[in-house]
Protein backbone atom coordinates (compact mmCIF):
# COMPACT_ATOMS: atom_id res chain seq x y z
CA UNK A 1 -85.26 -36.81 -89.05
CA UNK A 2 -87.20 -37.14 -91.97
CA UNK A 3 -87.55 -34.31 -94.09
CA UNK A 4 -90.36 -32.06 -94.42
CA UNK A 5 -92.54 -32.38 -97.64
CA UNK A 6 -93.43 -29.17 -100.06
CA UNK A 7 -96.95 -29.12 -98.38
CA UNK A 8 -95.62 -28.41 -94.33
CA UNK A 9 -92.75 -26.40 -95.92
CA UNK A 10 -95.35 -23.70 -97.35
CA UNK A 11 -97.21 -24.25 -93.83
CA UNK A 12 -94.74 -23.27 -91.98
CA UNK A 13 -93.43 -20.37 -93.79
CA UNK A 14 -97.11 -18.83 -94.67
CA UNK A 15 -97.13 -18.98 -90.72
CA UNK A 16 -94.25 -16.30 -90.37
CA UNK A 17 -94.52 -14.45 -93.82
CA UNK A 18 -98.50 -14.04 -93.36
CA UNK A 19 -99.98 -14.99 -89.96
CA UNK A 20 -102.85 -12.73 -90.21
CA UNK A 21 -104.15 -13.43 -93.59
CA UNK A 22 -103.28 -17.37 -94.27
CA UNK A 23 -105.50 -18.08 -91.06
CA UNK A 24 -104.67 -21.87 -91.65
CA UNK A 25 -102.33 -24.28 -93.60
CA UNK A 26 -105.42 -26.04 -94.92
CA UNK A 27 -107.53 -23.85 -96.72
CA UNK A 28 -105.51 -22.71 -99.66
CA UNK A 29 -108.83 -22.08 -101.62
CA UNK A 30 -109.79 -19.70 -99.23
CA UNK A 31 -110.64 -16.58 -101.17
CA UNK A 32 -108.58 -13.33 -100.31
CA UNK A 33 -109.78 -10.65 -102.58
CA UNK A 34 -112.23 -10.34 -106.05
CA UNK A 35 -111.11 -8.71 -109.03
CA UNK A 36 -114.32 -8.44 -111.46
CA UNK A 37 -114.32 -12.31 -112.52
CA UNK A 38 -111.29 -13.19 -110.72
CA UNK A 39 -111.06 -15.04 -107.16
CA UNK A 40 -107.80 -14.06 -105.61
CA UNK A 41 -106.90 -17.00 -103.15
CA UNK A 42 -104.62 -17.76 -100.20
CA UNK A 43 -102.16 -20.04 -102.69
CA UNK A 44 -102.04 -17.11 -105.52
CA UNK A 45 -101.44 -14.33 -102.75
CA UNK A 46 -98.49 -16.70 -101.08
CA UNK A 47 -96.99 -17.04 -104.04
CA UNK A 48 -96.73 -13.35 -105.03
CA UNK A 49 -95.82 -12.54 -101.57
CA UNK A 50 -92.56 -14.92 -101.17
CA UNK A 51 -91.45 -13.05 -104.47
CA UNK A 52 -92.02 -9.39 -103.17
CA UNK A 53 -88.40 -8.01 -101.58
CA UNK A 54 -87.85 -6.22 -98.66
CA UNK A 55 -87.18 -2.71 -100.27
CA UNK A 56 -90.14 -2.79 -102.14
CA UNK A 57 -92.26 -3.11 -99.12
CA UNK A 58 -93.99 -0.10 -97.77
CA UNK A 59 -94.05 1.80 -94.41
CA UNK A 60 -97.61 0.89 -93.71
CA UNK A 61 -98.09 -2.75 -95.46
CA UNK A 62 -96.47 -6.10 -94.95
CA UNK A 63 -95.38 -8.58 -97.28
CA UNK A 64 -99.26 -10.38 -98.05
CA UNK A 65 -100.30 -6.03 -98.59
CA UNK A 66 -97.91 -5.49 -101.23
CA UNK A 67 -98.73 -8.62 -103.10
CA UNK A 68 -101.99 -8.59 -102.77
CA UNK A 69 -101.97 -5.33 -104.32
CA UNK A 70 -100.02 -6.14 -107.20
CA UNK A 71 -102.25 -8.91 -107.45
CA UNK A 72 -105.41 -6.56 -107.86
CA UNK A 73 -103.60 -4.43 -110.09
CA UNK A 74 -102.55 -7.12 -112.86
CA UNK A 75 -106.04 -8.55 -112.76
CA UNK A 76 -107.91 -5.30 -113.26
CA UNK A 77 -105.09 -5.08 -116.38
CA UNK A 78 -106.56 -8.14 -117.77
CA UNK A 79 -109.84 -7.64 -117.22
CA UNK A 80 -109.82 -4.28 -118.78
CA UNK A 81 -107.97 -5.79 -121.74
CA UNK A 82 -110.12 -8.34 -122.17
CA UNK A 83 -113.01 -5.73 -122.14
CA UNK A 84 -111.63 -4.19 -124.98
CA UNK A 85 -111.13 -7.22 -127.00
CA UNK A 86 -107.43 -7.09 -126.24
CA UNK A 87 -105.03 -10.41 -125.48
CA UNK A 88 -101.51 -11.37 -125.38
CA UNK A 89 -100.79 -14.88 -126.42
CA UNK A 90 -98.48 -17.45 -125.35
CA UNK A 91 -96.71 -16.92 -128.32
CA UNK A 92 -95.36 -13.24 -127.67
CA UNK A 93 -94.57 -13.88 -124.49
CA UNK A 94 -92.45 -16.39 -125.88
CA UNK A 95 -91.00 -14.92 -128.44
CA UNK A 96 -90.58 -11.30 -126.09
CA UNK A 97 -88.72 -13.44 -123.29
CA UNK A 98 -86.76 -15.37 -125.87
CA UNK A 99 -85.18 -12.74 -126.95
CA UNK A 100 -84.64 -10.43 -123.60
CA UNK A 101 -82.54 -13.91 -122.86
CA UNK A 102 -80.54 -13.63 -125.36
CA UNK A 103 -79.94 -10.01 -125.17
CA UNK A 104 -79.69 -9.57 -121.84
CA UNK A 105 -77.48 -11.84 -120.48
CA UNK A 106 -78.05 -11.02 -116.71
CA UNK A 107 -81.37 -12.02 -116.64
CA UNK A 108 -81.25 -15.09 -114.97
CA UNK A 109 -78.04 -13.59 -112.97
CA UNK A 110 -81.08 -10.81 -111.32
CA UNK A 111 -83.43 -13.56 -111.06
CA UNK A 112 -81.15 -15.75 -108.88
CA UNK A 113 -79.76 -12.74 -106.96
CA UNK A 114 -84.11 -11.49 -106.35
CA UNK A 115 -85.42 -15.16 -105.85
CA UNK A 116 -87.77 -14.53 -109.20
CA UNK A 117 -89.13 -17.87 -110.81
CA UNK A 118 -89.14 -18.29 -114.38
CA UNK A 119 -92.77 -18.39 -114.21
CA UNK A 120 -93.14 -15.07 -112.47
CA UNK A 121 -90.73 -13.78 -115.14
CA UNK A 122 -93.46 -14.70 -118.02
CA UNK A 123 -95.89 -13.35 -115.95
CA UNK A 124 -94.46 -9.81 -115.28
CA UNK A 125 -93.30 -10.34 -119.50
CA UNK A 126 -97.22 -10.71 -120.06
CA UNK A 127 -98.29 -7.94 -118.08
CA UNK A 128 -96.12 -5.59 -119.58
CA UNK A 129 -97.47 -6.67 -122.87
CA UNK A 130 -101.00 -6.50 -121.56
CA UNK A 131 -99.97 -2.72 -120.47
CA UNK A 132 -98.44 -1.77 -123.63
CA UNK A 133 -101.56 -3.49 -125.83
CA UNK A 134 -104.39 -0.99 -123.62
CA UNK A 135 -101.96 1.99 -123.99
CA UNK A 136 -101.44 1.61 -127.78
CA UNK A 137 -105.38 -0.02 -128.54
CA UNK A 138 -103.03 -3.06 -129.97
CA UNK A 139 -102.06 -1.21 -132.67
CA UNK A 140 -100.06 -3.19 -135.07
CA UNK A 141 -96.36 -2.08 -136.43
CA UNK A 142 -95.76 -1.19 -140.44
CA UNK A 143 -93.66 -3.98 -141.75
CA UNK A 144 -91.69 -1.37 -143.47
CA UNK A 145 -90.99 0.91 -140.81
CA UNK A 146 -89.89 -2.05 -138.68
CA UNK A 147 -87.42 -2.98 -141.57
CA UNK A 148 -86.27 0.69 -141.61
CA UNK A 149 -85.65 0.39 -137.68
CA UNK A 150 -83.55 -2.44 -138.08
CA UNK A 151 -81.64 -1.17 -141.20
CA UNK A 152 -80.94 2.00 -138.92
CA UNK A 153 -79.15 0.54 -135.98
CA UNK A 154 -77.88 -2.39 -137.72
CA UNK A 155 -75.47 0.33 -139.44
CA UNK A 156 -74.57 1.81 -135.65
CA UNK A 157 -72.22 0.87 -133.56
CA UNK A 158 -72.65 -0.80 -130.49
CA UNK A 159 -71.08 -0.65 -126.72
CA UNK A 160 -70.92 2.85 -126.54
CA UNK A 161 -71.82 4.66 -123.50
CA UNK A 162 -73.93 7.30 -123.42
CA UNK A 163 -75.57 9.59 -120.38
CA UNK A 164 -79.00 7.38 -120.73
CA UNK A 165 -77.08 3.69 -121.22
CA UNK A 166 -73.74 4.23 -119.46
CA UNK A 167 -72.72 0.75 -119.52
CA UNK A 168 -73.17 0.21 -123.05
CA UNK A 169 -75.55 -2.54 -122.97
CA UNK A 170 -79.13 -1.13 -124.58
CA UNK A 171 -78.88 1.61 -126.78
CA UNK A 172 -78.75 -0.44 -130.01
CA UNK A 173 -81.84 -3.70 -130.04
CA UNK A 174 -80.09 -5.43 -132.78
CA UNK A 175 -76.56 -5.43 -131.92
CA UNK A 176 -75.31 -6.94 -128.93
CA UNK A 177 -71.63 -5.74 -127.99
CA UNK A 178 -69.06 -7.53 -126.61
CA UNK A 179 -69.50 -8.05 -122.73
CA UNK A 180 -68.01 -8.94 -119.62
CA UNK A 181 -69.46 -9.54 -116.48
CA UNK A 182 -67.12 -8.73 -113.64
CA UNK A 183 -67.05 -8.53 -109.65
CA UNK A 184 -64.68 -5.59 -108.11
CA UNK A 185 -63.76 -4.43 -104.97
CA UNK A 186 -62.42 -1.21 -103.66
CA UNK A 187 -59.33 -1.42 -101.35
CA UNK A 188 -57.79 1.47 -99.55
CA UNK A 189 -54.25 1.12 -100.51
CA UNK A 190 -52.10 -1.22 -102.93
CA UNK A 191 -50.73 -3.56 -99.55
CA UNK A 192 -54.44 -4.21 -98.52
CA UNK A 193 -55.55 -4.78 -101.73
CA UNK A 194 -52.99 -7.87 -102.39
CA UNK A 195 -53.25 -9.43 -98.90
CA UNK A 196 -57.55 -9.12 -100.56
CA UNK A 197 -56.83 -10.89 -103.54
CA UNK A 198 -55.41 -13.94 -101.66
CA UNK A 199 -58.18 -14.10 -99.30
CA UNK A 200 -60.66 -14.21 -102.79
CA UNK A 201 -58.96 -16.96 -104.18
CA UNK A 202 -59.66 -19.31 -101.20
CA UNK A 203 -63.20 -18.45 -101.26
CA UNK A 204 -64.18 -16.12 -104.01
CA UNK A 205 -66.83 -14.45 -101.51
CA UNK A 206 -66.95 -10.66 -102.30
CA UNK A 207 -69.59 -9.81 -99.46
CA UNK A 208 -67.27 -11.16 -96.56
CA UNK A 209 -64.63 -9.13 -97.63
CA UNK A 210 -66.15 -6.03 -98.35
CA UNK A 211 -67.92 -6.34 -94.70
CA UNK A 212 -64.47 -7.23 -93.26
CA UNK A 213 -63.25 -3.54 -94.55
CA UNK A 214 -65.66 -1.83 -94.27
CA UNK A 215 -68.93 -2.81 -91.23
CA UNK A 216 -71.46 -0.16 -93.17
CA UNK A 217 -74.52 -2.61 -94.62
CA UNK A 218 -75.34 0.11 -96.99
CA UNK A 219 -71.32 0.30 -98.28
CA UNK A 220 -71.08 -3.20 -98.88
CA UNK A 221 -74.83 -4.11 -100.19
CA UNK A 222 -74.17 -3.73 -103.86
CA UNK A 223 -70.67 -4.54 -103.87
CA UNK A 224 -68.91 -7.72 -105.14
CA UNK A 225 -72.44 -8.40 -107.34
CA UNK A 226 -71.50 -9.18 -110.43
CA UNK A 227 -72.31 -6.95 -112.95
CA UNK A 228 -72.33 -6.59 -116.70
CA UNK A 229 -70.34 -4.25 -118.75
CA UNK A 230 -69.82 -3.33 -122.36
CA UNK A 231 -65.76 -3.81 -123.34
CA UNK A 232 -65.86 -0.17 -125.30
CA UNK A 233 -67.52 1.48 -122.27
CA UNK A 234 -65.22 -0.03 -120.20
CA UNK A 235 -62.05 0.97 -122.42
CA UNK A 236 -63.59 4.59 -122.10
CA UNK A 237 -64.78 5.07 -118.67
CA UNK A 238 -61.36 2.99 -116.59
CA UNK A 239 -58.64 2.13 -119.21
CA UNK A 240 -56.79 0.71 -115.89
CA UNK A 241 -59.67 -2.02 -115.37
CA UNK A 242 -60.12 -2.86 -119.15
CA UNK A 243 -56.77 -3.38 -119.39
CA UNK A 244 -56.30 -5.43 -116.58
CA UNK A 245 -59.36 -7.65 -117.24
CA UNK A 246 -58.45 -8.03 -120.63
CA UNK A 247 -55.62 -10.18 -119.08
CA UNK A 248 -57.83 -12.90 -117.96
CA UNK A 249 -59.64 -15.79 -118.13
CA UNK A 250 -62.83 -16.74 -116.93
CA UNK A 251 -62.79 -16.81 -112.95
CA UNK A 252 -59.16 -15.55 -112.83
CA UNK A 253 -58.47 -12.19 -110.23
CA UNK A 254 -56.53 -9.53 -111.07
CA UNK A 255 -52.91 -10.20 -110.35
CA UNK A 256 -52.57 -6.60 -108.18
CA UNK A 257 -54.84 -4.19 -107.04
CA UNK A 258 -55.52 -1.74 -110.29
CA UNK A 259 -55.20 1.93 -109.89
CA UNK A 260 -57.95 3.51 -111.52
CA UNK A 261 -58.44 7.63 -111.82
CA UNK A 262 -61.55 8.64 -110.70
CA UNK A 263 -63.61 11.90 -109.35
CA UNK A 264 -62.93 12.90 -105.85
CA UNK A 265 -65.90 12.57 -104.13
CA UNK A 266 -65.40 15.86 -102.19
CA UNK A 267 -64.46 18.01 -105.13
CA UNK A 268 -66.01 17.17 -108.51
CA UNK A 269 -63.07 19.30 -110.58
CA UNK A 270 -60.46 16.94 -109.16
CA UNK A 271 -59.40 13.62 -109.77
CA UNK A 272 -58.31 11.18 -107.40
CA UNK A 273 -56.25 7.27 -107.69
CA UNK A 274 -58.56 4.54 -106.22
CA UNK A 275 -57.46 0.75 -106.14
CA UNK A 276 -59.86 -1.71 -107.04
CA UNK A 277 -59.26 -5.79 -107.30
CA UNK A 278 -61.40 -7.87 -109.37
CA UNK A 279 -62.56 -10.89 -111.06
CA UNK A 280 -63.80 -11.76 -114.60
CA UNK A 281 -66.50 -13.71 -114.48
CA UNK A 282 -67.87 -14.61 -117.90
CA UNK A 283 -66.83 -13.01 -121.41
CA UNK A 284 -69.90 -13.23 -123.81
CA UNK A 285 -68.72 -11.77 -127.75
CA UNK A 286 -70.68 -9.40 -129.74
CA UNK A 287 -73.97 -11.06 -131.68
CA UNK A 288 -75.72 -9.27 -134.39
CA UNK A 289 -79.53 -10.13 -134.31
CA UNK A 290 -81.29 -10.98 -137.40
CA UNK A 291 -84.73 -8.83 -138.05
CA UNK A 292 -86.98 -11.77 -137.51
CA UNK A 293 -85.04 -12.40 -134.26
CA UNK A 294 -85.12 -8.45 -132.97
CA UNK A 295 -88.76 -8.41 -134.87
CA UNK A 296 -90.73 -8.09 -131.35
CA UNK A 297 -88.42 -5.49 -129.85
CA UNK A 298 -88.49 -3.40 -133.36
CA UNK A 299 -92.02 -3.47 -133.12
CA UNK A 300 -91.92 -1.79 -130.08
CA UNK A 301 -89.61 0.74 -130.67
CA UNK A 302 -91.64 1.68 -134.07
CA UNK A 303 -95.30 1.90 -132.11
CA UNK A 304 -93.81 3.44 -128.78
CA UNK A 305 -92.43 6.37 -130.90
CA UNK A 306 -95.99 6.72 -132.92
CA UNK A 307 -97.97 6.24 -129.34
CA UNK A 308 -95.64 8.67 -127.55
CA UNK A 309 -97.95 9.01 -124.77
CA UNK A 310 -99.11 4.97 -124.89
CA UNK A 311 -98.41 5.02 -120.94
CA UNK A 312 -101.12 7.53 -119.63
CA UNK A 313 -103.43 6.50 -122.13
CA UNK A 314 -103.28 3.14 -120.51
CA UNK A 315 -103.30 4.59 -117.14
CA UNK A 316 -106.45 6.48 -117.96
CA UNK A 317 -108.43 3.34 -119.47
CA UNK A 318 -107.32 1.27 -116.10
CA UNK A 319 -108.56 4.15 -114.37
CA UNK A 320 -111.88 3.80 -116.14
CA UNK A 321 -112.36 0.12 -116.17
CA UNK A 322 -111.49 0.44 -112.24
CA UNK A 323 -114.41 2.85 -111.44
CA UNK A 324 -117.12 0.80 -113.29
CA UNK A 325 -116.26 -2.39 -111.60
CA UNK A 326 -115.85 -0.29 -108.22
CA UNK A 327 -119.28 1.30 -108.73
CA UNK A 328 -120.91 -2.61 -109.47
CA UNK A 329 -119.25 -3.75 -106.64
CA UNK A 330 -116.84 -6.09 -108.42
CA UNK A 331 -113.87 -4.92 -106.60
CA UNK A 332 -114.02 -6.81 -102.86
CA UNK A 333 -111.33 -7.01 -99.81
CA UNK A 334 -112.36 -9.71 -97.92
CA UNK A 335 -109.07 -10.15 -96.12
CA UNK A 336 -110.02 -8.26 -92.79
CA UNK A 337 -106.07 -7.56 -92.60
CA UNK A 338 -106.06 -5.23 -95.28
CA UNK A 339 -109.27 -3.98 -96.16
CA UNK A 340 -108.06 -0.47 -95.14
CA UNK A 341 -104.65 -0.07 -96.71
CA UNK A 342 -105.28 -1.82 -99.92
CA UNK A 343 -108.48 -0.90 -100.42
CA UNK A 344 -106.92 2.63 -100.09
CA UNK A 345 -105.10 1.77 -103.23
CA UNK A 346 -108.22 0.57 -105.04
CA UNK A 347 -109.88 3.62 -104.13
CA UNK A 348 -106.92 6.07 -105.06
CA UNK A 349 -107.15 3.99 -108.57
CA UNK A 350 -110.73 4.80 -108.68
CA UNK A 351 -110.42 8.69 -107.84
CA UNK A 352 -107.33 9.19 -110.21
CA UNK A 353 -107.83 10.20 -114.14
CA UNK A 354 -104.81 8.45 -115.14
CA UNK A 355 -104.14 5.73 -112.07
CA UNK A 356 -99.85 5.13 -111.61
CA UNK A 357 -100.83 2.23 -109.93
CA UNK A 358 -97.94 0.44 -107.91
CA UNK A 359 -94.48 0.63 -109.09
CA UNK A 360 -90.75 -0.91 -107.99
CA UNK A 361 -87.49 -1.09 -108.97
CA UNK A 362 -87.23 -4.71 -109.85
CA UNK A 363 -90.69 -4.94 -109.92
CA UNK A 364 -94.13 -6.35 -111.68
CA UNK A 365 -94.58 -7.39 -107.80
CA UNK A 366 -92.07 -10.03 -107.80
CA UNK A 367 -88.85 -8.47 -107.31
CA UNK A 368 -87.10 -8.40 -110.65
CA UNK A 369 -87.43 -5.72 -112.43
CA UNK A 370 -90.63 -5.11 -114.84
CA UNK A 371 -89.65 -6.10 -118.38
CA UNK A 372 -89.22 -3.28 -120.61
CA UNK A 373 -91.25 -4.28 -124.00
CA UNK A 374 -87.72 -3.13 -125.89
CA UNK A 375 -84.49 -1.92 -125.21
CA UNK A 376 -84.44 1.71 -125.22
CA UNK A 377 -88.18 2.06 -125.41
CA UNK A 378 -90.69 3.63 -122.63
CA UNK A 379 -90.71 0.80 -120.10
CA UNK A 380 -94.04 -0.37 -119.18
CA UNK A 381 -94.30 0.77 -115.05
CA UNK A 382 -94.32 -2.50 -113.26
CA UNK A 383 -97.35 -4.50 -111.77
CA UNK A 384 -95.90 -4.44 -108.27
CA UNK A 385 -94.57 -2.97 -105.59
CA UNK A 386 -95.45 0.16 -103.71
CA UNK A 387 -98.57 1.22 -103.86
């Protein structure tokens, strides 16, 4: 059988994911929505859509409604920046995702695990940057207060975990602790947990064990990911599992279920033993930034704290820019589909002093989650999601 091209592929998914508003395989021109100068069309709305994930989607929209409401939302961002005079070059998205790579080293870990594209990355990177730029009126940093940021937390320590970063992965923008990502596994009892470990090493699959003990989706729908975790906060928060992982290589299991003291879940003054088993996945060691390297993120830090309230500022010039392209009849819904719902979200933009817009967890409307301009700073809300 031969195989089908890239072409009858996105046919025949557009005709499940969006039967009502990609009326045909062959008109991927066809325009959907207009944002002020912007044509959305049937190939831009696909695209968003197939990123958008299941929990992100609301009661009363599909799929094709969520994107295309992210969609209107990151164009009336750029259009209101660019009213202003405002941009965001190639460059600092560059330099922004160059170093959230480096510092985060689960980036492209989420973007497997949420289907993002690096492309959709950049673009979520460049909206937050677009956000941040209206909210602040592209202010600039002071070269010396940047330098005095970096000075400051390049004399901290790092790994820590603290009530607002409990892993011990954010707090400090120039000094990347030693991590570990890791996979683990409760088990009810020690004899369980070894007969567990075997069936791991044939497979390493997480999920089919964790559904095998326990049939609850919602139990078993975050277990087995792997996850990233500061050595110190790990040390602090279960000795037991540091200890153990500290043992292995990358890929190896624990030897025998760990033991691990932890707080009942029926009485929060007692502790209780729990079992665990686990793998170590990857070991990534401590790396100290240089300024010029953490420049973009100090940047942030240093304006966010001078523009504490940067976000509704932003929210209120969107809001704004959204009524005088609303009242010339630059805002259209030409997609019969969703006329109502998501032009229920233009007009709740419209009628709102400071619009919140659409936000998700993993969000800017593709299903990872919005790029923060900095660790530690005010994130910028996301361009997608629920409306």
């Amino acid at each position: 059988m031969k195989p089908l091209n890239k072409t009858v592929c996105l046919c025949v998914i557009s005709s499940f994911l969006l039967p009502t508003v990609l009326t045909g395989c062959g008109s991927p021109e066809k325009v959907i929505a207009i944002v002020g100068d912007h044509s959305i069309k049937e190939k831009e709305l696909f695209e968003k859509a197939v990123e958008i994930r299941a929990a992100e989607i609301p009661l009363d929209m599909d799929a094709g409604g969520t994107a295309l409401t992210a969609l209107i939302r990151e164009h009336l961002l750029e259009e209101c920046a660019k009213s202003k005079g405002l941009s965001v070059s190639d460059d600092q998205v560059k330099r922004l995702r160059s170093y959230q790579d480096q510092f985060d080293l689960q980036t492209s870990v989420r973007m497997q695990r949420s289907g993002q594209t690096p492309e959709s990355l950049d673009r979520s990177i460049r909206t937050s940057l677009i956000e941040f730029s209206i909210g602040t009126e592209n202010a600039k940093a002071d070269a010396k207060e940047v330098e005095n940021e970096y000075n400051t937390f390049k004399s901290q320590p790092t790994g820590l975990p603290t009530p607002a970063d409990p892993t011990g992965l954010v707090a400090n923008p120039v000094r990347r602790p030693e991590i570990i990502t890791v996979k683990i596994l409760p088990v009810p009892n020690k004899d369980v947990g070894l007969r567990v470990i075997e069936m791991l090493k044939k497979d390493g699959d997480f999920k089919k064990v964790a559904r095998a003990l326990n049939p609850d989706p919602s139990a078993v729908a975050n277990t087995g990911n792997e996850t990233p975790v500061s050595r110190e906060a790990l040390k602090q928060q279960a000795p037991a599992l540091e200890a153990a992982f500290s043992k292995l290589s990358e890929g190896q299991f624990t030897s025998e279920p760990i033991s691990q003291s932890v707080r009942s879940r029926t009485n929060a003054n007692q502790m209780e033993s729990v079992y665990f088993v686990g793998q170590l996945v990857k070991k990534y060691p401590a790396k100290d930034f240089s300024m010029e390297d953490a420049r973009i993120a100090l940047e942030f830090r240093v304006l966010a704290k001078k523009n504490a309230e940067w976000q509704t500022h932003k929210d209120q010039e969107l809001s704004k820019f959204t009524q005088q392209l609303y009242k010339d009849n630059k805002i259209q819904i030409l997609a019969a589909k969703y006329q109502t719902s998501v032009g229920n979200f233009v007009k709740s933009m419209v009628a709102s002093k400071a619009a919140t817009g659409p936000t998700g967890t993993m969000g800017s409307g593709g299903g990872a989650p919005a790029p923060t301009p900095a660790p530690n700073t005010q994130p910028a809300p996301s361009a997608g999601g629920k409306p």
